[in-house]
N, C-alpha and C. Protein backbone atom coordinates (compact mmCIF):
# COMPACT_ATOMS: atom_id res chain seq x y z
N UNK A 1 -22.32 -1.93 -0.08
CA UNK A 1 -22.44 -2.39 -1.45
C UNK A 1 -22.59 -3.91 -1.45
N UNK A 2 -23.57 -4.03 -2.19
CA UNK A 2 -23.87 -5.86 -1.98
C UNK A 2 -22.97 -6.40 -3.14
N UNK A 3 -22.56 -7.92 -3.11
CA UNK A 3 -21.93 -8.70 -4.21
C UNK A 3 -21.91 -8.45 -5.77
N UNK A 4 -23.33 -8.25 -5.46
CA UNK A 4 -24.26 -7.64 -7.05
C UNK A 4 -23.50 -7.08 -7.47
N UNK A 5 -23.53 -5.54 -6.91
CA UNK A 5 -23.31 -4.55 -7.46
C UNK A 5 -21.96 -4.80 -7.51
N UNK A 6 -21.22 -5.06 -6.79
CA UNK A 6 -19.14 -5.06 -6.65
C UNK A 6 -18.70 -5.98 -8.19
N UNK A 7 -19.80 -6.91 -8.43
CA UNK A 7 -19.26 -7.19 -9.46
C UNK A 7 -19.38 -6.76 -10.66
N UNK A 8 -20.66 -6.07 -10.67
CA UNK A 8 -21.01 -5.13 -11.68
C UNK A 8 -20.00 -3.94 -11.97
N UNK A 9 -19.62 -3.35 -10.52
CA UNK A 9 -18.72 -2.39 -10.44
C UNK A 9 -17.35 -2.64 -11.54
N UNK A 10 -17.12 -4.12 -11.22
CA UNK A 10 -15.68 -4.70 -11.96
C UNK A 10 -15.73 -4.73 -12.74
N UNK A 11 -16.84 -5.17 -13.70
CA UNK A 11 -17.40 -5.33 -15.08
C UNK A 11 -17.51 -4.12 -15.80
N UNK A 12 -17.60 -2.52 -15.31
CA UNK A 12 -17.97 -1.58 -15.80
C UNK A 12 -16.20 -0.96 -15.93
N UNK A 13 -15.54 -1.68 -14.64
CA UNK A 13 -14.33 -0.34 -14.31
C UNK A 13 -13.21 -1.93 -13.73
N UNK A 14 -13.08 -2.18 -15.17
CA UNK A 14 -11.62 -3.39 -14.58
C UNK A 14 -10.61 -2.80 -14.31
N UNK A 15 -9.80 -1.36 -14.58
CA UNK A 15 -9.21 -1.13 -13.95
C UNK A 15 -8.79 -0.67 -12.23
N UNK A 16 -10.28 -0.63 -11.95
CA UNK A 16 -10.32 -0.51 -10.68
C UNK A 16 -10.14 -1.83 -9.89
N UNK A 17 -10.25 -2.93 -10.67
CA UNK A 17 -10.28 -4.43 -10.01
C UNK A 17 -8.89 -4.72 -9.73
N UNK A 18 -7.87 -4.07 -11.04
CA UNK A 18 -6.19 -4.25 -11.14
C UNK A 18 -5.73 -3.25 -9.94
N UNK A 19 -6.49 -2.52 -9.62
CA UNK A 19 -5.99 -1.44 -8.59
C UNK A 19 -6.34 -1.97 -7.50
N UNK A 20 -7.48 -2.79 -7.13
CA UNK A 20 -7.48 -3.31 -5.75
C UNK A 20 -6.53 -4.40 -5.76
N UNK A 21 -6.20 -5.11 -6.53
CA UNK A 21 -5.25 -6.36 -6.72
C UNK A 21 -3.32 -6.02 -6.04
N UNK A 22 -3.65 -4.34 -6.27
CA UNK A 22 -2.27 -4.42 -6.12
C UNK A 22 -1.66 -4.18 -4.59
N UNK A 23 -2.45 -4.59 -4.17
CA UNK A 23 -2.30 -4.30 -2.38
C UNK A 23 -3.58 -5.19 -1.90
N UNK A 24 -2.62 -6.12 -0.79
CA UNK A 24 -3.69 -6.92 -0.38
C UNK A 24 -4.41 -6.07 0.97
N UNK A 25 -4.30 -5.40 1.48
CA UNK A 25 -4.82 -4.40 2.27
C UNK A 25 -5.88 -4.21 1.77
N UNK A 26 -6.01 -3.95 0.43
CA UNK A 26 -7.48 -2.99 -0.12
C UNK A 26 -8.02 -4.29 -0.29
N UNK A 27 -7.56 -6.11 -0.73
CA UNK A 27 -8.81 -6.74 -0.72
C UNK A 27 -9.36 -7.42 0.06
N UNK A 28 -8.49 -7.38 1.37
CA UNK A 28 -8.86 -7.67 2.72
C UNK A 28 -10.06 -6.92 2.98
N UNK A 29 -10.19 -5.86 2.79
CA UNK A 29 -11.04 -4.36 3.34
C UNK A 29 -12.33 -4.73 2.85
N UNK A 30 -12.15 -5.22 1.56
CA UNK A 30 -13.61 -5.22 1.19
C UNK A 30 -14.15 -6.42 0.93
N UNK A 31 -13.05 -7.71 1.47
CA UNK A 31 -13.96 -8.93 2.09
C UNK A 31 -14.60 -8.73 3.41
N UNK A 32 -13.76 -8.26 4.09
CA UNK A 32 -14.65 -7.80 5.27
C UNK A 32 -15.63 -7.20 5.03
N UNK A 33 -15.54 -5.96 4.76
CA UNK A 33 -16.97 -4.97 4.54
C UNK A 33 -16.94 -4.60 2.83
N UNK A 34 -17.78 -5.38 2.18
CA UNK A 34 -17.96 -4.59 0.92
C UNK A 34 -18.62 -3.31 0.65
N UNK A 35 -19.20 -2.76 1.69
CA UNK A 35 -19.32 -0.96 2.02
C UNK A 35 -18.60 -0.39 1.47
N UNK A 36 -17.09 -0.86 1.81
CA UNK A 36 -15.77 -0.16 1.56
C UNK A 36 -15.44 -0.02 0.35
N UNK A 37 -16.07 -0.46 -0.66
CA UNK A 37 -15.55 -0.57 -1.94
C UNK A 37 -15.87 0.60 -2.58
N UNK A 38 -17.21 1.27 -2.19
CA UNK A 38 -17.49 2.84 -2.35
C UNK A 38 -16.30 3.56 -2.03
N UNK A 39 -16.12 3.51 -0.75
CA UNK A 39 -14.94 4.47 -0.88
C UNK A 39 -13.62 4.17 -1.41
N UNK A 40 -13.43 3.30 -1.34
CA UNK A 40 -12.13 2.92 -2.39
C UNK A 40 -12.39 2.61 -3.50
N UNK A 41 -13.77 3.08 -3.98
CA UNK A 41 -13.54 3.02 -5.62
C UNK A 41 -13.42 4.86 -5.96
N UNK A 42 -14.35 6.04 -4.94
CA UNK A 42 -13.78 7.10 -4.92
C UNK A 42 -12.53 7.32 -4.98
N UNK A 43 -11.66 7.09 -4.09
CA UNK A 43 -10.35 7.27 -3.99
C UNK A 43 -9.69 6.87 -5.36
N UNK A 44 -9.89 6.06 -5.53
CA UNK A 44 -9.04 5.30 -7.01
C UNK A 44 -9.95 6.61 -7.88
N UNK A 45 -11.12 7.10 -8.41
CA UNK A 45 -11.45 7.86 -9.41
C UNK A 45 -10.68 8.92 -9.17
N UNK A 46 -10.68 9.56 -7.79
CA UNK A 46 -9.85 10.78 -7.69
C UNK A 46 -8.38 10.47 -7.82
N UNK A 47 -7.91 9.56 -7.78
CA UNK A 47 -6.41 9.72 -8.48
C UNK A 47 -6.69 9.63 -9.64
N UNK A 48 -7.50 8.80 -10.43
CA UNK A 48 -7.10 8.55 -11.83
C UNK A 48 -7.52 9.77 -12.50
N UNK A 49 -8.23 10.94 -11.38
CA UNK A 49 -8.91 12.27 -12.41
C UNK A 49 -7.47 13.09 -11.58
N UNK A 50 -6.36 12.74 -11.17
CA UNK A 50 -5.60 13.38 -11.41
C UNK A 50 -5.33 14.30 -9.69
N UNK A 51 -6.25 13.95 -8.87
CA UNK A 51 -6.00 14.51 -7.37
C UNK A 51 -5.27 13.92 -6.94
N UNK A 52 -4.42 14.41 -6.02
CA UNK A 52 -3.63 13.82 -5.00
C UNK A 52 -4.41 13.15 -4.03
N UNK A 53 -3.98 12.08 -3.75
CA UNK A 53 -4.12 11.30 -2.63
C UNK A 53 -3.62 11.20 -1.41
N UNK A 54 -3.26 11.78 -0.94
CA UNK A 54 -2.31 12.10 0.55
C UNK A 54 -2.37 11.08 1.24
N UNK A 55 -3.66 10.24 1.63
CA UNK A 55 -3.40 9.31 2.59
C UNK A 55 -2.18 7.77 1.69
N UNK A 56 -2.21 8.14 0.32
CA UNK A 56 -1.44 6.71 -0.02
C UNK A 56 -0.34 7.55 -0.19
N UNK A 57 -0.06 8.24 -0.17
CA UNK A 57 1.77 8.87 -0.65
C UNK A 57 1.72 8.59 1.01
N UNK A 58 1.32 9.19 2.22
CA UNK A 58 1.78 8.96 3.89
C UNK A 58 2.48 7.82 3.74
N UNK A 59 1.20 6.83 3.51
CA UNK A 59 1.77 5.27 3.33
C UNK A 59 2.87 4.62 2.36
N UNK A 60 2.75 5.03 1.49
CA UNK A 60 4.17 5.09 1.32
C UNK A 60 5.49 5.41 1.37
N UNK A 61 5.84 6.34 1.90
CA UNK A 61 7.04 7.06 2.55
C UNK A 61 6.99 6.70 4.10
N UNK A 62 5.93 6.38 4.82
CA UNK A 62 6.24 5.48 5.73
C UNK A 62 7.00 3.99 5.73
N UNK A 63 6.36 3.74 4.88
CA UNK A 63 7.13 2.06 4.45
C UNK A 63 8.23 2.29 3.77
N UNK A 64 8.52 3.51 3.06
CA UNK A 64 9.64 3.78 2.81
C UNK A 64 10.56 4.06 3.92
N UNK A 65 10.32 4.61 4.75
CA UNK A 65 11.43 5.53 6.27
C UNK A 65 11.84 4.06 6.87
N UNK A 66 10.22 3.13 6.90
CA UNK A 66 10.73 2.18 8.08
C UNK A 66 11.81 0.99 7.07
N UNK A 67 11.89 1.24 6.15
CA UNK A 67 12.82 -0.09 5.34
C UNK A 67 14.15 0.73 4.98
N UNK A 68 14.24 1.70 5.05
CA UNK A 68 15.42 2.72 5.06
C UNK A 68 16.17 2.74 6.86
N UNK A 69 15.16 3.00 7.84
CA UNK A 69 15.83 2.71 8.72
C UNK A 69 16.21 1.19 9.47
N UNK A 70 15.71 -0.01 8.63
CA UNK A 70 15.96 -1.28 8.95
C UNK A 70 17.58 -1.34 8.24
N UNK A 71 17.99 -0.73 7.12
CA UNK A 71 18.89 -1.22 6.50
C UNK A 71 19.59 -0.20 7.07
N UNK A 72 19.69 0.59 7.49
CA UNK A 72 20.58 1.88 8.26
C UNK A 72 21.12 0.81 9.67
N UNK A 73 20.00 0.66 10.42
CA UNK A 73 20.40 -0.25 11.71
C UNK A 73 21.23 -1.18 11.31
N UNK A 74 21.26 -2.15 10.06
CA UNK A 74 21.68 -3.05 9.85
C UNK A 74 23.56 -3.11 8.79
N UNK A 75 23.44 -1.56 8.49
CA UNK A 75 24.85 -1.38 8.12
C UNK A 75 25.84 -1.06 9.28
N UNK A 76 25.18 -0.57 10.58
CA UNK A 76 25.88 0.08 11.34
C UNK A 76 26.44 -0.87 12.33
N UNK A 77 25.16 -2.10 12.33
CA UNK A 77 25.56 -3.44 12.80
C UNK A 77 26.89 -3.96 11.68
N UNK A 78 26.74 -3.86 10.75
CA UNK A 78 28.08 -4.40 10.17
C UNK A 78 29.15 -4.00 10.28
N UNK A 79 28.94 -2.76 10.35
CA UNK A 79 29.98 -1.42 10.34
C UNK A 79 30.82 -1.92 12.26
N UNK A 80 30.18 -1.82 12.74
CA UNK A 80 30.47 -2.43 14.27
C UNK A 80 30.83 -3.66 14.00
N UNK A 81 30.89 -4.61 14.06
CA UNK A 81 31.34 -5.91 13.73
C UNK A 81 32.95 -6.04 12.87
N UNK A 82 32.42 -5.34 11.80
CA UNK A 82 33.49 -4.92 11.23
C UNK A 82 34.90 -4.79 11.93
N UNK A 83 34.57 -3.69 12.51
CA UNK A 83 35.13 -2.40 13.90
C UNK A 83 35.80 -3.44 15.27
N UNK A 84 34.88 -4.65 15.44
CA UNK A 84 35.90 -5.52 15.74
C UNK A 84 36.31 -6.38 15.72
N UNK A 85 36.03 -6.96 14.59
CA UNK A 85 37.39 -7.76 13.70
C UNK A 85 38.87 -7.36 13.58
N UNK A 86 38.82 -5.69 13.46
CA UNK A 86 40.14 -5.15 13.09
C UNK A 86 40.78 -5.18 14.45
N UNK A 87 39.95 -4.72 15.57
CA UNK A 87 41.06 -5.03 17.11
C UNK A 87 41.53 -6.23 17.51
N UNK A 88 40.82 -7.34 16.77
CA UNK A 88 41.64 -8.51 17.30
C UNK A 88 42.50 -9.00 16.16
């Protein structure tokens, strides 16, 4: 997709512009290759017509597990520390 058209695209469908905005991932993607904007403007129609998206729920419950298990590691570190404070 050339410049042209991506901006035309924005001009027709601004909510698709607020949807690439909200993750810099998606506007990295399509400075690099504005190709990509086809398919991530699909993807965005098929959620907004109401399909599931599977590859962005993955990604999110991934980033969810890994910030759940950063703060898990990091209570147990307290929890230990804790643990010996009380022996001395």
């Amino acid at each position: 997709m050339k410049k042209k058209e991506l901006k035309r695209l924005f001009k027709t469908n601004p909510d698709f512009e607020a949807w690439l905005r909200q993750d810099a991932s998606r506007i990295e993607s399509i400075r690099a290759n504005p190709a990509a904007a086809s398919q991530l403007f699909k993807r965005w129609s098929d959620r907004k017509k109401g399909k599931i998206d599977f590859e962005n729920i993955t990604e999110k419950t991934k980033k969810a597990s890994e910030m759940l298990t950063n703060v898990q590691s990091f209570m147990e570190m307290m929890s230990e520390y804790s643990k010996k404070q009380e022996k001395q």
